[in-house]
Protein backbone atom coordinates (compact mmCIF):
# COMPACT_ATOMS: atom_id res chain seq x y z
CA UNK A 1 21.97 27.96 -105.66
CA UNK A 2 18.88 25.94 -104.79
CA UNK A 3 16.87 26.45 -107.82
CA UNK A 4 19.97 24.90 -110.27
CA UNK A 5 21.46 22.45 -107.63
CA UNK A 6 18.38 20.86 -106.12
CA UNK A 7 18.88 19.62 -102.20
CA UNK A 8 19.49 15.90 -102.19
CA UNK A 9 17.28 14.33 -99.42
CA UNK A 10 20.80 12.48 -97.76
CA UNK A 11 18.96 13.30 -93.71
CA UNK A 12 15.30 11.56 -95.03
CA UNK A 13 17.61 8.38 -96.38
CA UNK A 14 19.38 8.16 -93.92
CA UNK A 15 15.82 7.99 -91.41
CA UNK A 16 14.34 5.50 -94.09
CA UNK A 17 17.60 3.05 -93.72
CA UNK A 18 17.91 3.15 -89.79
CA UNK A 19 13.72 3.02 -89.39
CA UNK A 20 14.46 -0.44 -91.80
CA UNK A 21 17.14 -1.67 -90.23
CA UNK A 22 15.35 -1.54 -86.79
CA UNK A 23 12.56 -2.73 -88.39
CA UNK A 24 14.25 -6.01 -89.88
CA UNK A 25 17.03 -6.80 -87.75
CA UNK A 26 15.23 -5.23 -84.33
CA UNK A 27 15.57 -8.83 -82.65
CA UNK A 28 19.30 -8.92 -83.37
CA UNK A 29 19.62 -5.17 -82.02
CA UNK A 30 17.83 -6.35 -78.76
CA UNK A 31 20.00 -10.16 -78.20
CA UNK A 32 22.68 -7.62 -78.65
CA UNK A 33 21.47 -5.15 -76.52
CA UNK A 34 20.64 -7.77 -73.91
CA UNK A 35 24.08 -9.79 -74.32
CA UNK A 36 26.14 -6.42 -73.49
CA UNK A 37 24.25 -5.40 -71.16
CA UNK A 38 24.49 -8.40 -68.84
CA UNK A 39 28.39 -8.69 -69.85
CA UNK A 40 29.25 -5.43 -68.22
CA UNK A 41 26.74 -5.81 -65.13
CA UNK A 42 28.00 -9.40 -63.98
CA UNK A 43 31.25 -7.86 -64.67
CA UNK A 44 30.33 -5.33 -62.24
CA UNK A 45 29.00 -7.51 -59.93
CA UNK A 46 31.80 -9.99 -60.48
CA UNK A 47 34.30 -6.85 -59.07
CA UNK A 48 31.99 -5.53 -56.19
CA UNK A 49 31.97 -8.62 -54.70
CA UNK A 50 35.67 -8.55 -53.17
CA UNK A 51 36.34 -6.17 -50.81
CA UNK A 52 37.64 -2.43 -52.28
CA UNK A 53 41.41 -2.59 -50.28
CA UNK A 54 42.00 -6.27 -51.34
CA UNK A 55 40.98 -5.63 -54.68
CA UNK A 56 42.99 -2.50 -54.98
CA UNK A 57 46.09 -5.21 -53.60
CA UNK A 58 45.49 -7.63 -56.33
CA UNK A 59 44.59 -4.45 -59.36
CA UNK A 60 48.31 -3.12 -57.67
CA UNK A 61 50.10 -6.76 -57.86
CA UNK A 62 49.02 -7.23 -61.52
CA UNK A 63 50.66 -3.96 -62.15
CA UNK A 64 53.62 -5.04 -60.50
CA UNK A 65 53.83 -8.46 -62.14
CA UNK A 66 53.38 -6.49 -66.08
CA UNK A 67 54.82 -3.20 -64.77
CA UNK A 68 57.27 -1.60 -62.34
CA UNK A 69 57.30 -0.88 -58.90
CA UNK A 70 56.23 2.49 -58.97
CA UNK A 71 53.40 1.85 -61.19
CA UNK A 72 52.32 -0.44 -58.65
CA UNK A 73 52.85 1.72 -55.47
CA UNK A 74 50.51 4.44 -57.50
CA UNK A 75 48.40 1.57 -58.52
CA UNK A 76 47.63 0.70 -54.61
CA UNK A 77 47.16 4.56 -53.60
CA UNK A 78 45.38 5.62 -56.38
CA UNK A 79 42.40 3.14 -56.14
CA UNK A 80 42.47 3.80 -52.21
CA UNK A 81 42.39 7.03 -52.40
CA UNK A 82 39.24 6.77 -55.14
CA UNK A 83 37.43 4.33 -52.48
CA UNK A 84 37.89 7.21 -49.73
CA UNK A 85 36.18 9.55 -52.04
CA UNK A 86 33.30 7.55 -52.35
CA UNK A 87 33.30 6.79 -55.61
CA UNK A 88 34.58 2.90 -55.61
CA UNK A 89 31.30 1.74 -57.27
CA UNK A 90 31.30 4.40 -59.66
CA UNK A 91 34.37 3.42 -60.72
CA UNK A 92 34.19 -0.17 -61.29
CA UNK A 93 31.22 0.41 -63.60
CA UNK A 94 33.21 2.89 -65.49
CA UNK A 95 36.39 0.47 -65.52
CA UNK A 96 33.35 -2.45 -66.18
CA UNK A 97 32.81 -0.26 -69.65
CA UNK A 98 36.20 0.17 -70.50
CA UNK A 99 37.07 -3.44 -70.48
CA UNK A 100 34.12 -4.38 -72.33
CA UNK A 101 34.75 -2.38 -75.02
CA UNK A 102 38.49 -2.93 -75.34
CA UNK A 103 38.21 -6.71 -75.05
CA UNK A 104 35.41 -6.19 -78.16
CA UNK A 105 37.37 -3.67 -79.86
CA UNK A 106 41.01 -6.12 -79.96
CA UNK A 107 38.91 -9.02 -80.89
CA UNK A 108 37.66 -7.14 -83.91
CA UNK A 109 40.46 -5.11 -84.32
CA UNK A 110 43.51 -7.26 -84.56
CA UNK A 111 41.89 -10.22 -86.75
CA UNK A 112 41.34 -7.05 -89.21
CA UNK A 113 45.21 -5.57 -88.89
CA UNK A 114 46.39 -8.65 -89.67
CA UNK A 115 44.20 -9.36 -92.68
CA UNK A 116 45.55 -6.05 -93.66
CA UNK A 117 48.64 -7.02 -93.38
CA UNK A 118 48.65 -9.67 -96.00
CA UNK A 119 46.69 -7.67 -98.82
CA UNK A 120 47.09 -4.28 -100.26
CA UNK A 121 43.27 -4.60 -101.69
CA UNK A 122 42.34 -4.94 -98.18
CA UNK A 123 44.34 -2.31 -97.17
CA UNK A 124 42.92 0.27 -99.82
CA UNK A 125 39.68 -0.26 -98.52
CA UNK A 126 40.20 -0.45 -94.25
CA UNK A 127 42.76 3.21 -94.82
CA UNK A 128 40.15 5.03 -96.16
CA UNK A 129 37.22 3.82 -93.35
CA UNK A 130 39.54 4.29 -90.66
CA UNK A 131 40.42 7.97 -91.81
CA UNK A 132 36.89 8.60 -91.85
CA UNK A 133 36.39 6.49 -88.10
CA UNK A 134 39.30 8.73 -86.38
CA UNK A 135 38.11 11.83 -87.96
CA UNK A 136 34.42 11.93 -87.37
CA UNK A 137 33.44 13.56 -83.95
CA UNK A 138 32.71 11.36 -80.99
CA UNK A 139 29.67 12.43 -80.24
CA UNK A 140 28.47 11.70 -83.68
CA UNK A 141 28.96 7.85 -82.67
CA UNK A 142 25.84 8.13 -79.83
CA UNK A 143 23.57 9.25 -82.42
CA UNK A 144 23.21 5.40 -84.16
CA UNK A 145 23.94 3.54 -81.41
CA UNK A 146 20.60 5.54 -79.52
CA UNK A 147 18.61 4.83 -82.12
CA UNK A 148 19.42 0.77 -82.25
CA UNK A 149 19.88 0.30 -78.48
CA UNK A 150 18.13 3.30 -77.17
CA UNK A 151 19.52 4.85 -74.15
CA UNK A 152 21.39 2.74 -71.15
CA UNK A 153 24.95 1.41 -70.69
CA UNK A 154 24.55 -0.58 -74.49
CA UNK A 155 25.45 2.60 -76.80
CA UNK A 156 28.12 3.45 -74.55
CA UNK A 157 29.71 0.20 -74.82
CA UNK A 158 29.05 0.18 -78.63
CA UNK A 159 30.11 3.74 -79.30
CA UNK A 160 33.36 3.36 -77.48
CA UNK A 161 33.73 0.16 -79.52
CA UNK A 162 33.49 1.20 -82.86
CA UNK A 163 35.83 4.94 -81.69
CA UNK A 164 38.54 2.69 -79.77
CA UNK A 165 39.34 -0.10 -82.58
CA UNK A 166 40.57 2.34 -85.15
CA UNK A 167 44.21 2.37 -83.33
CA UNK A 168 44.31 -1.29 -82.70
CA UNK A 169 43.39 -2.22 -86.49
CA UNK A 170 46.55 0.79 -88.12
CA UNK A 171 48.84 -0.24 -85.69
CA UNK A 172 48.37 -4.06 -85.67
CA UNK A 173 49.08 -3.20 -89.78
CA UNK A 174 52.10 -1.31 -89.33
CA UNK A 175 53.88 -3.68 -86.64
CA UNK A 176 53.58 -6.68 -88.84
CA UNK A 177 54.49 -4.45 -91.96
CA UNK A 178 57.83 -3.16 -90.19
CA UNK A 179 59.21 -6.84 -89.55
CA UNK A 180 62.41 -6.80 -91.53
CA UNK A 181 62.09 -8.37 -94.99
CA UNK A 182 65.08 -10.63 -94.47
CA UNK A 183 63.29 -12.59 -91.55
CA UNK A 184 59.93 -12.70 -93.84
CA UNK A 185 62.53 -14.15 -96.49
CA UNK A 186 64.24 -16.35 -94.07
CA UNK A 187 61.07 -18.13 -93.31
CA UNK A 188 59.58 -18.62 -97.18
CA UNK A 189 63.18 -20.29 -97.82
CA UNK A 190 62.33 -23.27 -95.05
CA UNK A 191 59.08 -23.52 -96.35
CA UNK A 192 56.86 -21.90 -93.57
CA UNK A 193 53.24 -21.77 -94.59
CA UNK A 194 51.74 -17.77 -93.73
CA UNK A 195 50.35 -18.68 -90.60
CA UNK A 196 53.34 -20.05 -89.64
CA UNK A 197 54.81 -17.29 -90.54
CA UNK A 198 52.59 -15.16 -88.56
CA UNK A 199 52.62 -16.71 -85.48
CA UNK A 200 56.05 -17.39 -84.93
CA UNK A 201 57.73 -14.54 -86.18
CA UNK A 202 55.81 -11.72 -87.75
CA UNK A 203 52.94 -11.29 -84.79
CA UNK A 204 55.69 -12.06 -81.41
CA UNK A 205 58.09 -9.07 -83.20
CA UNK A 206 55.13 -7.06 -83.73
CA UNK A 207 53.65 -7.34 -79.94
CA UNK A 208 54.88 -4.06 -79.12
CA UNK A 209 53.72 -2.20 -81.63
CA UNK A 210 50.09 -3.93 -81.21
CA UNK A 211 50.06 -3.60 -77.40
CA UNK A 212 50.82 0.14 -78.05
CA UNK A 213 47.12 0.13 -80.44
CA UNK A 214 45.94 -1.32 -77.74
CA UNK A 215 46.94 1.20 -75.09
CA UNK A 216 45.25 3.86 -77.18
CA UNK A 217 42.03 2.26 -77.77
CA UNK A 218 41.67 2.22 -73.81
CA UNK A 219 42.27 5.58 -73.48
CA UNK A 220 39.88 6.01 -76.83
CA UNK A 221 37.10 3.81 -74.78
CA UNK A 222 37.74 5.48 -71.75
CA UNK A 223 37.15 8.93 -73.13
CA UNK A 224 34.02 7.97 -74.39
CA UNK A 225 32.67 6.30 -71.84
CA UNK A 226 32.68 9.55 -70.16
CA UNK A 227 30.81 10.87 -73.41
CA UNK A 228 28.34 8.45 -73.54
CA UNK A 229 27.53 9.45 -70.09
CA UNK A 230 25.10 12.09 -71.88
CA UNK A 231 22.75 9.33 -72.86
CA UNK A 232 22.84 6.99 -69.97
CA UNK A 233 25.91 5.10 -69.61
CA UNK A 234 26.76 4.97 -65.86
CA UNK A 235 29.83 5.65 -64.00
CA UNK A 236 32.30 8.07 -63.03
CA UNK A 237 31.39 10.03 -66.60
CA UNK A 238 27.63 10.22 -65.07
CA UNK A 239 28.66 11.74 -62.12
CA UNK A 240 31.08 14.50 -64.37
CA UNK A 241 27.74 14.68 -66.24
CA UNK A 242 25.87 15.57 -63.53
CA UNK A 243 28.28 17.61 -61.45
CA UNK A 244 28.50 20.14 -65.34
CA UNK A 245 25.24 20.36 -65.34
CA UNK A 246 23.97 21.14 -61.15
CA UNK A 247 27.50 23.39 -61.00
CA UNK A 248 28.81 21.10 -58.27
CA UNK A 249 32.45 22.39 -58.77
CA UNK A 250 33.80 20.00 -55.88
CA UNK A 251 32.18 16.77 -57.18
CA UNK A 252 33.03 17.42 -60.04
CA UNK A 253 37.00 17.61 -59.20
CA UNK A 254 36.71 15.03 -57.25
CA UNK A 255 35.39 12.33 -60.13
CA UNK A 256 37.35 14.27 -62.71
CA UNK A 257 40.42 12.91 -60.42
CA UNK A 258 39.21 9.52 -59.92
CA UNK A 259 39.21 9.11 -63.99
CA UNK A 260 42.64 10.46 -64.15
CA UNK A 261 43.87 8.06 -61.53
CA UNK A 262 42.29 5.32 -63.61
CA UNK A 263 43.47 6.14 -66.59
CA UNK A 264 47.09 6.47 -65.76
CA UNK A 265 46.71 3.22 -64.38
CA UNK A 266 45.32 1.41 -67.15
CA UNK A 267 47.90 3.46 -69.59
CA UNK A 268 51.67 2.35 -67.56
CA UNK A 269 50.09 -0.59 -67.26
CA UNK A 270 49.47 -1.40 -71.30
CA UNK A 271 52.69 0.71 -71.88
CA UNK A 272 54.94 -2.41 -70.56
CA UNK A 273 52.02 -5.29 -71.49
CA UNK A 274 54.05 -5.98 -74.57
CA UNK A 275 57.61 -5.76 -73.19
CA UNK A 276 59.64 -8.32 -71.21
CA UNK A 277 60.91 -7.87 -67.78
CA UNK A 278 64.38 -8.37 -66.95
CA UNK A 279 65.56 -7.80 -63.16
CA UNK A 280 62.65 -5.81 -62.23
CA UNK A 281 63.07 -3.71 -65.46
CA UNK A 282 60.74 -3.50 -68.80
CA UNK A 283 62.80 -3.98 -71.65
């Protein structure tokens, strides 16, 4: 099969193109690098500094405000019962990651849903990138993101960038798609310009359908957050890292927990961001 299909060198491109691109854009990679890096650690810092039970008060009031009751109540235990594990610090730098990359991933990842939203063209060329973005393995992410921002808390943030947005870019598409065409109508007969159109009626009636992208690009980041533990993002996924591979069965039950208790946290909580409360009640 060789000797009439000859092997086409695709692995020594690919090392050409990444050795240039470091080569000619290795400043960018490193303001980048830098920029991230100090994001997530003064957000770290920014969340050690209040005391673990009244920040677990105000992390379980917020819930209560966007939430329920209950969500709140689990909220308040949950993150006390992580802090008498020990693992408090751990997991502020893993929720330090998560919100990082989430706040990085809407930004990028709504603008480009709506966009989408407005233009078939566009839409026949994001479908076919974000097939190949939700179908490609996670750990293949780590493997460019080492090589531009070597190994540290910066590929974790960018690899769980680039594998969260893909549900915040299809579903910020389909919620503006699915307003009914007689409103869309309603507003081209008084005259109403597209962005008019799209902020007063076709992005508010879409909010739940885009909050709901954005509850699955959280649980996308936080999922690889405790991936890109492998290569030196820090955390709660660092300490499942290192519990796999020193067979520390307890530890690692114990951290596997604390991520669990985050992550139902952070997913009721998203669940009712984009729906209105009425006597105590999301609606």
């Amino acid at each position: 099969m060789d000797e009439l299909l000859p092997r086409i060198p695709f692995a020594d491109w690919i090392d050409q193109l990444v050795d240039w691109l470091v080569a000619t854009f290795g400043t960018v990679f490193d303001g980048i690098a830098d920029f991230l890096e100090g994001v997530v650690e003064g957000s770290v810092d920014l969340l050690n500094m209040v005391p673990s039970i009244l920040l677990a008060v105000l992390f379980a009031a917020l819930a209560w405000l966007i939430s329920t009751r209950k969500v709140a109540i689990f909220t308040l235990i949950g993150l006390l019962f992580v802090d008498y594990l020990g693992y408090w610090y751990e997991m502020l730098q893993m929720l330090a990651l998560v919100l990082t990359s989430v706040f990085f991933a809407v930004v990028v990842g709504i603008p480009i849903g709506i966009w989408g939203s407005q233009s078939s063209k566009v839409r026949k060329v994001i479908n076919p990138i974000l097939d190949l973005m939700q179908t490609m393995p996670a750990f293949v992410y780590l493997i460019p993101a080492i090589f531009f921002f070597n190994i540290g808390v910066v590929p974790g943030v960018v690899a769980s960038v680039i594998f969260a947005m893909p549900p915040t870019i299809r579903l910020t598409m389909l919620g503006i798609q699915q307003v009914p065409s007689e409103l869309i109508e309603a507003t081209e007969a008084f005259g109403s310009t597209t962005w008019q159109r799209l902020g007063k009626v076709q992005i508010p009636l879409a909010k739940p359908t885009i909050m709901a992208g954005v509850n699955q690009s959280i649980m996308l980041s936080l999922s690889m957050v405790v991936i890109a533990s492998m290569v030196g993002a820090p955390g709660l996924g660092e300490e499942v890292y290192r519990s796999v591979t020193q067979l520390k069965t307890g530890v690692g039950f114990e951290t596997g927990l604390s991520i669990v208790i985050v992550a139902i946290i952070l997913d009721r909580i998203t669940q009712h961001a984009g729906k209105r409360k009425v006597g105590g009640k999301t609606i």
